[in-house]
C-alpha atoms as a PDB file:
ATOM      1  CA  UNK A   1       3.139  -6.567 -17.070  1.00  0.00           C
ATOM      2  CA  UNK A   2       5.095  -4.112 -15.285  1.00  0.00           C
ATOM      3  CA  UNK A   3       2.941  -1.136 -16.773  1.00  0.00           C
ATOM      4  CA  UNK A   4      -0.087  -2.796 -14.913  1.00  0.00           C
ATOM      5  CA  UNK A   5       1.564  -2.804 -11.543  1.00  0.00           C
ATOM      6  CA  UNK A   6       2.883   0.915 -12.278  1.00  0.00           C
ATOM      7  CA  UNK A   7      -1.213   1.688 -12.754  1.00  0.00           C
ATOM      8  CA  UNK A   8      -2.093  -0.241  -9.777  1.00  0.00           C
ATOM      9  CA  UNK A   9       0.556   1.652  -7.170  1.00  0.00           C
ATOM     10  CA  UNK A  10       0.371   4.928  -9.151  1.00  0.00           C
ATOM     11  CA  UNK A  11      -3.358   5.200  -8.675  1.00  0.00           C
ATOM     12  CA  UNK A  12      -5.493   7.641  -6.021  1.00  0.00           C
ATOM     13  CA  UNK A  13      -7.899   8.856  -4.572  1.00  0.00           C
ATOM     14  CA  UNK A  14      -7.969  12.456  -6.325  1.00  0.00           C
ATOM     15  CA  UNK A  15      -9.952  15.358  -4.349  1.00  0.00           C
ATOM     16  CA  UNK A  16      -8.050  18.507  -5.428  1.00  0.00           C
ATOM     17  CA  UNK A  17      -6.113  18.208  -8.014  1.00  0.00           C
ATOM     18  CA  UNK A  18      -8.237  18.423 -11.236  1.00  0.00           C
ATOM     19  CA  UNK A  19      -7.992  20.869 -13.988  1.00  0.00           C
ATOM     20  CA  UNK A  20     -11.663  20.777 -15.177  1.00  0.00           C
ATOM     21  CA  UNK A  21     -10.184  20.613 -18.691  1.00  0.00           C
ATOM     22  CA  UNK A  22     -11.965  18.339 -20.807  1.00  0.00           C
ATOM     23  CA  UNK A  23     -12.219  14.494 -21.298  1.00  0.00           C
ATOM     24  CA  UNK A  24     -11.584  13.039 -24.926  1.00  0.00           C
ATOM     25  CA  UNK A  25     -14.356  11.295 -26.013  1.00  0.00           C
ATOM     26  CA  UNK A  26     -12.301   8.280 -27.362  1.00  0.00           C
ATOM     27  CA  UNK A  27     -10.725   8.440 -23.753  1.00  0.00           C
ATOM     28  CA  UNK A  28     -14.046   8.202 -21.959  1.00  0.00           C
ATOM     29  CA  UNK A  29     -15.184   5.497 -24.648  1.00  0.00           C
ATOM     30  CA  UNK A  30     -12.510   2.661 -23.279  1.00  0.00           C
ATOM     31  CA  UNK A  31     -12.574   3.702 -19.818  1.00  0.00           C
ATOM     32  CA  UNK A  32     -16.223   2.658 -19.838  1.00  0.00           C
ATOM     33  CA  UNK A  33     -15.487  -0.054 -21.946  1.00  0.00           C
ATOM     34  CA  UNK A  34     -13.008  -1.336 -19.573  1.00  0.00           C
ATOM     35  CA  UNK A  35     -15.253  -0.717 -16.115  1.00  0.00           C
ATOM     36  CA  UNK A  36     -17.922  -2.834 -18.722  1.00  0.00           C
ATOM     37  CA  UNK A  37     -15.308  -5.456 -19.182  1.00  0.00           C
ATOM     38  CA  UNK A  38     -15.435  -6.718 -15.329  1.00  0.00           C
ATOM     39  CA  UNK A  39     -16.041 -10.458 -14.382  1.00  0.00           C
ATOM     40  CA  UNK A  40     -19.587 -10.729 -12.815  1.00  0.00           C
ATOM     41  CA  UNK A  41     -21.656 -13.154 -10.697  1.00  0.00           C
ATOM     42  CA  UNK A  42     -23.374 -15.605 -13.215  1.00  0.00           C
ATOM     43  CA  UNK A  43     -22.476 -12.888 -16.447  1.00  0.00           C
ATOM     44  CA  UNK A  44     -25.131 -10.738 -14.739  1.00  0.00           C
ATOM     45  CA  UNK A  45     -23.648  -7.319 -15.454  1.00  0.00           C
ATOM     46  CA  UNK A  46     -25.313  -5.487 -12.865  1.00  0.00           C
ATOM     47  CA  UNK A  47     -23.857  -1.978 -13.882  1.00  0.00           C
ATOM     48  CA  UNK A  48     -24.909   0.904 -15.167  1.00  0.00           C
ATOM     49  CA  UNK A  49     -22.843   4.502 -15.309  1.00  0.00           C
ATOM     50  CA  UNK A  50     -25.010   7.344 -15.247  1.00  0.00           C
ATOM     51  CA  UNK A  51     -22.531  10.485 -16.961  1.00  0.00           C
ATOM     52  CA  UNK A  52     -22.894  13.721 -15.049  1.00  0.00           C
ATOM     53  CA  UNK A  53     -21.856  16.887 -16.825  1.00  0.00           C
ATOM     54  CA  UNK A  54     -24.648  18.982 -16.062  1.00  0.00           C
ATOM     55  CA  UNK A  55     -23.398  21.724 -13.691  1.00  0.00           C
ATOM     56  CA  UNK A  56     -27.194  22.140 -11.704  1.00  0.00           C
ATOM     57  CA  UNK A  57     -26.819  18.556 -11.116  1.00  0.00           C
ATOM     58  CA  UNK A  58     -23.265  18.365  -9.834  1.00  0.00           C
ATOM     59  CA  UNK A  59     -24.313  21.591  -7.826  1.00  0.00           C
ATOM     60  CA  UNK A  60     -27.181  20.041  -5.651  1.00  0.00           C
ATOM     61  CA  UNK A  61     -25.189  17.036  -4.960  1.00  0.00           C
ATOM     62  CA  UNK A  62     -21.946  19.182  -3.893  1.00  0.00           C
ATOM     63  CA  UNK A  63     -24.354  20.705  -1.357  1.00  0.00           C
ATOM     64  CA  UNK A  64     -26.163  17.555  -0.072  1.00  0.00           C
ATOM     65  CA  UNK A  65     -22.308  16.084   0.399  1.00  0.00           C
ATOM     66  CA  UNK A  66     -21.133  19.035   2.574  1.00  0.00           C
ATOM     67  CA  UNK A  67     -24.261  18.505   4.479  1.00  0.00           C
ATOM     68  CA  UNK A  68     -23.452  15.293   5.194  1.00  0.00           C
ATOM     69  CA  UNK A  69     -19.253  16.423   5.960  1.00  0.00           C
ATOM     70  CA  UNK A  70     -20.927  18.585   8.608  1.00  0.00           C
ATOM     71  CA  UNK A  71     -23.059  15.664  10.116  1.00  0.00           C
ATOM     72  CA  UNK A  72     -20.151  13.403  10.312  1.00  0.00           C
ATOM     73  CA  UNK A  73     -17.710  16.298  11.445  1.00  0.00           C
ATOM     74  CA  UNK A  74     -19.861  16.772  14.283  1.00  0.00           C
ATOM     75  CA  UNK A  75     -19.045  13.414  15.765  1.00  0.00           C
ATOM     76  CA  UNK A  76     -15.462  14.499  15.879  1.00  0.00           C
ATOM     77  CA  UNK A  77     -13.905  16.029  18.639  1.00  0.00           C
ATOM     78  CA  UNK A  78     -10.096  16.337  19.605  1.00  0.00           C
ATOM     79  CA  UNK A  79      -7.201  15.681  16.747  1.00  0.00           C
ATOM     80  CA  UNK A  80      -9.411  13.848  14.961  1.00  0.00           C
ATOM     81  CA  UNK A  81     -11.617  16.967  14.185  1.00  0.00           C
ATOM     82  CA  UNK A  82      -8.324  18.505  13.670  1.00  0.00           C
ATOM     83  CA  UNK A  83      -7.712  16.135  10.722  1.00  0.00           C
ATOM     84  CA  UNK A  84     -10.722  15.925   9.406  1.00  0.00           C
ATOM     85  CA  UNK A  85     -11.341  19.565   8.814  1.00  0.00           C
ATOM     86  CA  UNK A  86      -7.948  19.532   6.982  1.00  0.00           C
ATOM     87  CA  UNK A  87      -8.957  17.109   4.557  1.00  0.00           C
ATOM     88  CA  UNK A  88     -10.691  17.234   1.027  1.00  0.00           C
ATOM     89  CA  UNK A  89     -13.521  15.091   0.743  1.00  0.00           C
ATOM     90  CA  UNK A  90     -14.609  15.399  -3.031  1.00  0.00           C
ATOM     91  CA  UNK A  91     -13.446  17.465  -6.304  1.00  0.00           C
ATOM     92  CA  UNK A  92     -17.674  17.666  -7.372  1.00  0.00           C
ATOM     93  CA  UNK A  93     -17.048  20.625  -8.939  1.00  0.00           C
ATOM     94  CA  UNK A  94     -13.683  20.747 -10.302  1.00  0.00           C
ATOM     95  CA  UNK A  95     -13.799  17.559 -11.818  1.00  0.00           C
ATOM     96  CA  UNK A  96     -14.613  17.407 -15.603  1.00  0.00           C
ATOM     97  CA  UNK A  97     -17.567  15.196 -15.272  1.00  0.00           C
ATOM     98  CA  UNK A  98     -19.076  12.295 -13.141  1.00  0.00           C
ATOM     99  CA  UNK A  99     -19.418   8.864 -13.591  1.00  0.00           C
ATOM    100  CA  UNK A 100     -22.036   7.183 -10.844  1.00  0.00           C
ATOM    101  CA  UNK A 101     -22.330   3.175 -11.100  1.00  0.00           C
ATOM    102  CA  UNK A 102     -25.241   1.327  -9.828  1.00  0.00           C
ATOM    103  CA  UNK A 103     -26.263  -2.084  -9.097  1.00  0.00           C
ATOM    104  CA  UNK A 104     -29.226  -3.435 -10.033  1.00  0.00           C
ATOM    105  CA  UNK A 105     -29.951  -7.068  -7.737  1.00  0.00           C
ATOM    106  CA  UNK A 106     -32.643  -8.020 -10.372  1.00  0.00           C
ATOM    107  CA  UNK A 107     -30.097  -8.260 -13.332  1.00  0.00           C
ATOM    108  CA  UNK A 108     -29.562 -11.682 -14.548  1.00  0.00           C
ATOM    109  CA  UNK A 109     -32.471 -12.889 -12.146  1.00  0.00           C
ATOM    110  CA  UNK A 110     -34.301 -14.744 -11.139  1.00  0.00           C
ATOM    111  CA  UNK A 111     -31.714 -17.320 -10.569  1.00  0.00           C
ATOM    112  CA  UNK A 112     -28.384 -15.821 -11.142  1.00  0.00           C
ATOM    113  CA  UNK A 113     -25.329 -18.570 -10.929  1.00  0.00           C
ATOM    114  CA  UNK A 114     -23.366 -18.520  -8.299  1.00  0.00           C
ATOM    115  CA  UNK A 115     -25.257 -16.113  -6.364  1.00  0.00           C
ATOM    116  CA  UNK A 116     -27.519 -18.367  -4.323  1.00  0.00           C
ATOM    117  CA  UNK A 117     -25.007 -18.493  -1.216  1.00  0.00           C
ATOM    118  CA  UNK A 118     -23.710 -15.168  -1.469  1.00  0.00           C
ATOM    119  CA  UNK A 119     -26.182 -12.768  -1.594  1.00  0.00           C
ATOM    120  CA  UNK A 120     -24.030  -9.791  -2.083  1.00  0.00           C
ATOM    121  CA  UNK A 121     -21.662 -11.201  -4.866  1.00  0.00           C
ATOM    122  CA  UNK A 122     -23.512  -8.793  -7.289  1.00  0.00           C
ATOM    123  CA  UNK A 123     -22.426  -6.173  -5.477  1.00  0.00           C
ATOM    124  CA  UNK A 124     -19.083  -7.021  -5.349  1.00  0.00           C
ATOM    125  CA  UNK A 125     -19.261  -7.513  -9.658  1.00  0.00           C
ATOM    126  CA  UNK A 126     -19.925  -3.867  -9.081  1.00  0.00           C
ATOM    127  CA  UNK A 127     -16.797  -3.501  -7.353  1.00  0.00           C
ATOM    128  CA  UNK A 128     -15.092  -4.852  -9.683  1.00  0.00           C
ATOM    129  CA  UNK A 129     -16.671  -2.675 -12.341  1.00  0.00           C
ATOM    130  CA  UNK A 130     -15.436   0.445 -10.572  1.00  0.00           C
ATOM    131  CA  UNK A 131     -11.916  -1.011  -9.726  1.00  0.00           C
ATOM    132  CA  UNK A 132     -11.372  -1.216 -13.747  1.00  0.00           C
ATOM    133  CA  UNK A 133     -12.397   1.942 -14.737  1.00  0.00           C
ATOM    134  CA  UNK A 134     -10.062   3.622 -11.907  1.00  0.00           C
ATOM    135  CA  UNK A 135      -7.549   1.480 -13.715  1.00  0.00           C
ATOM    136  CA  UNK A 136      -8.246   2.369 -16.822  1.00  0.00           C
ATOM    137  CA  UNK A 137      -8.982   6.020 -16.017  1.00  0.00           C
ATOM    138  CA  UNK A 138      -4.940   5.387 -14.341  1.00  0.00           C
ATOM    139  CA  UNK A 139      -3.410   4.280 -17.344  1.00  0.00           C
ATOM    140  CA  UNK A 140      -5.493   7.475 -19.666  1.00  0.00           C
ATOM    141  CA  UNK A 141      -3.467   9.990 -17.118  1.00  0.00           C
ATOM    142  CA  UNK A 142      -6.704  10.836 -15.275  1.00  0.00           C
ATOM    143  CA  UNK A 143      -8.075  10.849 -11.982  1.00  0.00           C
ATOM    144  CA  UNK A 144     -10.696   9.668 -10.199  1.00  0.00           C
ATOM    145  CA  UNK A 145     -12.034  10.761  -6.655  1.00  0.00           C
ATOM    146  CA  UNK A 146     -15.049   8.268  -5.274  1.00  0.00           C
ATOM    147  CA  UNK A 147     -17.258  10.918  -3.109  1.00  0.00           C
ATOM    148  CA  UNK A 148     -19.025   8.636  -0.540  1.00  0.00           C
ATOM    149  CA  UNK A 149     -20.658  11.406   1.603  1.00  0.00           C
ATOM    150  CA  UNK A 150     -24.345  11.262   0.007  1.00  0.00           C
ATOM    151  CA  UNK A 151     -27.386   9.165   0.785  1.00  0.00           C
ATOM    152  CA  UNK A 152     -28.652   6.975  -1.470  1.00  0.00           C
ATOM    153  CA  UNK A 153     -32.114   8.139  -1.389  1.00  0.00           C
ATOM    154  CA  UNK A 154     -31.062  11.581  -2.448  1.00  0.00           C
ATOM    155  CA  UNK A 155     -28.869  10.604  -5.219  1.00  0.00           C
ATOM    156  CA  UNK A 156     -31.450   7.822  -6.673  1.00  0.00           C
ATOM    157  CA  UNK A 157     -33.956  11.145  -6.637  1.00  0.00           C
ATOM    158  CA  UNK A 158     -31.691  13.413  -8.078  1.00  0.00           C
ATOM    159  CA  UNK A 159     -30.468  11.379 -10.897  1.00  0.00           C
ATOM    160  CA  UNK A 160     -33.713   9.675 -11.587  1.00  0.00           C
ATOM    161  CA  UNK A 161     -32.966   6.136 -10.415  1.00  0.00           C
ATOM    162  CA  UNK A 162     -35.567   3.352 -10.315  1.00  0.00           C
ATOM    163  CA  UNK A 163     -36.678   2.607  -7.533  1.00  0.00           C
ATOM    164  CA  UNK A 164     -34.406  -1.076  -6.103  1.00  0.00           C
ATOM    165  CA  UNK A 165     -31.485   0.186  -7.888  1.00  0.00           C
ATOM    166  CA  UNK A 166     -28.606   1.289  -6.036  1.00  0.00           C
ATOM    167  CA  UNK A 167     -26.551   4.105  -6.731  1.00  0.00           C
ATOM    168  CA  UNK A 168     -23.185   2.550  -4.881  1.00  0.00           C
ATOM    169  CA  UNK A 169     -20.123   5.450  -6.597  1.00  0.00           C
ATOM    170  CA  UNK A 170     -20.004   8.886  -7.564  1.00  0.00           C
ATOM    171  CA  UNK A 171     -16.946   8.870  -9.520  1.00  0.00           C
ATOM    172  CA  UNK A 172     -15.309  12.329 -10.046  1.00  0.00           C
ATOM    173  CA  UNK A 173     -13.350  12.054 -13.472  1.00  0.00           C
ATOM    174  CA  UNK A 174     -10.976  14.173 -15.418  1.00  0.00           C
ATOM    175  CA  UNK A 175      -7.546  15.803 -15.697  1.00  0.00           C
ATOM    176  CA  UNK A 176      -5.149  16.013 -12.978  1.00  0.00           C
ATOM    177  CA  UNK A 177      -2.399  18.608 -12.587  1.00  0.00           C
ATOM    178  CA  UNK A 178      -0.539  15.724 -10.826  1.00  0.00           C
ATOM    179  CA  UNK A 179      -1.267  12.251  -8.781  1.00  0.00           C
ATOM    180  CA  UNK A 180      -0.187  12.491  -5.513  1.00  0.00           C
ATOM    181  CA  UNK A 181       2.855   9.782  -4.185  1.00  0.00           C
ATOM    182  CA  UNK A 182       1.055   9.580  -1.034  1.00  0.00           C
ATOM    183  CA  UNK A 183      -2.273   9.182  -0.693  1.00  0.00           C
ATOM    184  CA  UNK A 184      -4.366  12.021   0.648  1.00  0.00           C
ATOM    185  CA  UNK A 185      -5.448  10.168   4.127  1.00  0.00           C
ATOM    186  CA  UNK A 186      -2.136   9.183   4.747  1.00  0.00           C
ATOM    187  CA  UNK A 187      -0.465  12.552   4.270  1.00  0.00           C
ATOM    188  CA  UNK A 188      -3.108  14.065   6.592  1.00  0.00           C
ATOM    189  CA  UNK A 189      -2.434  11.562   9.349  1.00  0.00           C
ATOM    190  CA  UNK A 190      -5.889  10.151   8.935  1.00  0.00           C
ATOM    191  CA  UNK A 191      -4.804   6.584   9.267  1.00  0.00           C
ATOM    192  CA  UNK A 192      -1.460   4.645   7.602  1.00  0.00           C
ATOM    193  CA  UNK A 193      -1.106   1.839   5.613  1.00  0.00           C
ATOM    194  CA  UNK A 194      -1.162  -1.804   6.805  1.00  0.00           C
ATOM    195  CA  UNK A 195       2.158  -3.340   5.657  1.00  0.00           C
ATOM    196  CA  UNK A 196       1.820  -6.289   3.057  1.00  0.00           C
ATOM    197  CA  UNK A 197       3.104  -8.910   6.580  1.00  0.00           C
ATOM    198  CA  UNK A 198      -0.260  -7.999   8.754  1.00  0.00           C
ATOM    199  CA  UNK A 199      -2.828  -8.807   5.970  1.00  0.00           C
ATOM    200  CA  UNK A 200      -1.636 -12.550   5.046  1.00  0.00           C
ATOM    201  CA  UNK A 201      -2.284 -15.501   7.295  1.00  0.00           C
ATOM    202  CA  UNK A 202      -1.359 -19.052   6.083  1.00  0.00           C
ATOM    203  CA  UNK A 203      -4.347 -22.049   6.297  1.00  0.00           C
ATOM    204  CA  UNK A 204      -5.886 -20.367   9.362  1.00  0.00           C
ATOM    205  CA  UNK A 205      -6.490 -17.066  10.620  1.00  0.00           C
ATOM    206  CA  UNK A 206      -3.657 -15.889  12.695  1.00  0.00           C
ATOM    207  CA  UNK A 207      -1.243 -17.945  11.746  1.00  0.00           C
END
């Protein structure tokens, strides 16, 4: 038990600090078994993981996220455009490969259990799909960076999506000289951690 807790505090948010050295096949193999592993709204399973490797690919999306850095950047002004430009947003192309996760709403339709008064709980069995293959990714001394600077349109073009299917992670994946103790945003000054006291309220909010 204490190994799992050791995974869940040791893992982060990695952006520039892969070695582009090669992922074991084997090592791959039970990461995706465990993100395929996840509890899901009514057993639907609405994952998929599309693995990147080729380099064109990884290319054009590394330039449609720095687009979008720039877009976003440009609403900063002051320290916070300070920060920002001090800060890596994605390790694309030093990563050994990408893993990108979808959700697809139809899966398990048309009446999935469970689903009928929460029409996002699909998306949050997606969620949970990517939380265990961070995990498990963690535990095989790897990192994973989640690049969320893209539009879906783009990426559901470039990879060759259907059409209703939603692209929701681009997982960088590989190697890591090192995991950092503190996480990236907080070392930058971005924004610092809630303590444990502020997030837990007792039978009503507030109290």
């Amino acid at each position: 038990m204490n190994d799992l807790y050791e995974v869940i505090h040791r893992r982060r948010d990695v952006r520039g600090e892969f070695t582009g050295e090669p992922v074991a096949p084997e090592s791959l193999e039970r990461i995706l078994s465990a993100a395929h592993a996840a509890p899901s709204v009514g057993l639907s399973q609405p994952w998929d993981f599309v693995v990147v490797r080729s380099d064109p690919v990884r290319e054009a999306f590394h330039r449609h996220v720095h687009t979008e850095r720039e877009i976003f950047a440009a609403t900063l002004d002051g320290e916070a455009a300070d920060r920002f430009a001090r800060i890596k947003i994605d390790g694309v192309l030093e990563s050994s490969l990408s893993v990108v996760v979808t959700y697809d709403p139809e899966r398990g339709g048309p009446a999935v259990l469970g689903r009928h008064a929460i029409a996002d709980a699909g998306l949050y069995s997606v969620c949970l799909a990517i939380q265990n293959l961070w995990l498990a990714a963690t535990a095989e001394r790897l990192g994973v960076g989640w690049v969320s600077f893209y539009r879906e349109e783009f990426l559901r073009e470039l990879l060759g999506i259907p059409s209703g299917i939603r692209p929701v992670a681009w997982l960088c994946l590989g190697p890591v000289t090192h995991l950092e103790e503190v996480p990236d945003l907080e070392r930058h000054g971005w924004r610092q951690r809630r303590p444990l006291s502020a997030a837990i309220h007792g039978d009503r909010w507030g109290q």
